[in-house]
C-alpha atoms as a PDB file:
ATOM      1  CA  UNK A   1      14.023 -12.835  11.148  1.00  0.00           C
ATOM      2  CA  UNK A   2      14.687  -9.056  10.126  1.00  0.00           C
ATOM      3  CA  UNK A   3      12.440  -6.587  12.227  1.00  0.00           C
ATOM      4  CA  UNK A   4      11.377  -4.158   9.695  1.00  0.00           C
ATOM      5  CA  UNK A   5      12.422  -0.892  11.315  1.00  0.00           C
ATOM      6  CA  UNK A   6      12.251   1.733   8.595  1.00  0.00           C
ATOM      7  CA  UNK A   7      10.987   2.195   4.792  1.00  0.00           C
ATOM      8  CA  UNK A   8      11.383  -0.635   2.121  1.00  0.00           C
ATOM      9  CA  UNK A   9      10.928   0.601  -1.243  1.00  0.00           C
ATOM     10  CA  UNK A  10      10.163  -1.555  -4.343  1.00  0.00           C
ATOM     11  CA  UNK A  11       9.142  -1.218  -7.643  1.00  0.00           C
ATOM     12  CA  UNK A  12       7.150  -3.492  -9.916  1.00  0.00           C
ATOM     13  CA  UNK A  13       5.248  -4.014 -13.155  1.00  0.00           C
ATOM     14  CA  UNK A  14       1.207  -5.109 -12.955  1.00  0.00           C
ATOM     15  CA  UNK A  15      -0.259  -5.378 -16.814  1.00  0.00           C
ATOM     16  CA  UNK A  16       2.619  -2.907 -18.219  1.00  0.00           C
ATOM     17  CA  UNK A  17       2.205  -0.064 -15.568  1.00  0.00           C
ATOM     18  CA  UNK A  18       4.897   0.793 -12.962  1.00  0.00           C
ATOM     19  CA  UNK A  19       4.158   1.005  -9.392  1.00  0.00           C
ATOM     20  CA  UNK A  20       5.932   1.395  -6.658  1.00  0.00           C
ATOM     21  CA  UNK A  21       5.338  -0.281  -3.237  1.00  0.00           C
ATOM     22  CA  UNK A  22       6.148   1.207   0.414  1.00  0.00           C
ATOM     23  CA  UNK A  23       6.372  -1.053   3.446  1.00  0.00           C
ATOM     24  CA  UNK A  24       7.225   0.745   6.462  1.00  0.00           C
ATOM     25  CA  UNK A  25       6.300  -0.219  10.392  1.00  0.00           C
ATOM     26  CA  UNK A  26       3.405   1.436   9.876  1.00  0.00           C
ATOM     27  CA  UNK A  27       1.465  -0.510   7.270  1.00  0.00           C
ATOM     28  CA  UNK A  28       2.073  -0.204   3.086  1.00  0.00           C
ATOM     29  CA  UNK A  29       1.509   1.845  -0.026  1.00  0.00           C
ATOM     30  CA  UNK A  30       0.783   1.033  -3.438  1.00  0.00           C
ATOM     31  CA  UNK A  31       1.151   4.342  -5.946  1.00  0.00           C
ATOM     32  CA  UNK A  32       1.799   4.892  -9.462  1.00  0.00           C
ATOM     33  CA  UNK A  33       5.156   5.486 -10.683  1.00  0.00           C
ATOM     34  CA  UNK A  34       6.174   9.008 -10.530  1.00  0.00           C
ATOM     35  CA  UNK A  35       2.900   9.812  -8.172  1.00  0.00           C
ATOM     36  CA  UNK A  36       2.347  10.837  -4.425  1.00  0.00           C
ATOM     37  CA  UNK A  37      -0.832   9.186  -3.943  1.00  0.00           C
ATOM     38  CA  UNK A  38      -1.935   5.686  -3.843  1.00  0.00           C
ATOM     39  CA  UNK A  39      -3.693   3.135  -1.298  1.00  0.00           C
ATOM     40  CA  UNK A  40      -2.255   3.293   1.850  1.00  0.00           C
ATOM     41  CA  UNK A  41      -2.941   0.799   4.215  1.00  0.00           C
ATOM     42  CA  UNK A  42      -2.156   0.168   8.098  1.00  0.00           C
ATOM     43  CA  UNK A  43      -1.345  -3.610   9.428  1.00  0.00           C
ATOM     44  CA  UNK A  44      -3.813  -2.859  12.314  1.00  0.00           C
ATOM     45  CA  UNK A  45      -6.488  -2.533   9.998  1.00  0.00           C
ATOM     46  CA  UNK A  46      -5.295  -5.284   7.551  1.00  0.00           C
ATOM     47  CA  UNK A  47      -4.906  -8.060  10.115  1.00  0.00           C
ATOM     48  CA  UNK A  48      -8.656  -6.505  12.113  1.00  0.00           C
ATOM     49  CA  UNK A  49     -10.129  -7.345   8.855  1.00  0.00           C
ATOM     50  CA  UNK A  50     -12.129  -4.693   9.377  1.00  0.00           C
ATOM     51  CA  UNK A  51     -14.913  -3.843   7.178  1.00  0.00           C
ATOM     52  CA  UNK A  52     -14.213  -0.376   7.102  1.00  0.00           C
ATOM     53  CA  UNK A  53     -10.891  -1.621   5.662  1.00  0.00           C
ATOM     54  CA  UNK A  54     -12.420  -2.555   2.773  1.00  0.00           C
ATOM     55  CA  UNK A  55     -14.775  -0.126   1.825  1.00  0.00           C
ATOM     56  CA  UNK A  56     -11.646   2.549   2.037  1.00  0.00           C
ATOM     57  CA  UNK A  57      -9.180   0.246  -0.232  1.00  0.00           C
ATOM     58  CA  UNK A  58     -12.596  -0.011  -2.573  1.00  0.00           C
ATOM     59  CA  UNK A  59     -12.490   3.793  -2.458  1.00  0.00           C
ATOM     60  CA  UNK A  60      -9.060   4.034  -2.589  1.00  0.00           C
ATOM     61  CA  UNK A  61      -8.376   1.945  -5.818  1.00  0.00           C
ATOM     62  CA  UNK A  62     -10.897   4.065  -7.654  1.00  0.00           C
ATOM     63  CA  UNK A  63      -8.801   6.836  -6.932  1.00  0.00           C
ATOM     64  CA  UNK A  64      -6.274   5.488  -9.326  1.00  0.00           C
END
């Protein structure tokens, strides 16, 4: 298996928007095309499944 070691960058289409999807070491981020911000999450706190976890990608997705 590949260890991921730096940024992976990917684009794709969800109900005829564009976003673009970040995977680094550090965890992943989902933004809109052409846009800085987005959800950010951290694998610490995805694989924790912390509750606090979800309340911020709640928060986070109405910031879209």
């Amino acid at each position: 298996m590949t260890r991921l070691e730096k940024s992976l960058k990917r684009e794709l289409r969800i109900a005829k928007t564009s976003y673009v999807l970040t995977i680094d070491p550090g965890g992943f981020k989902l933004t809109k095309k052409g846009r800085r911000k987005g959800i950010e999450i951290e694998w610490k706190d995805l694989v924790s499944g912390d509750e606090a976890m979800a309340v911020a990608l709640r928060a986070s997705v109405d910031s879209l």
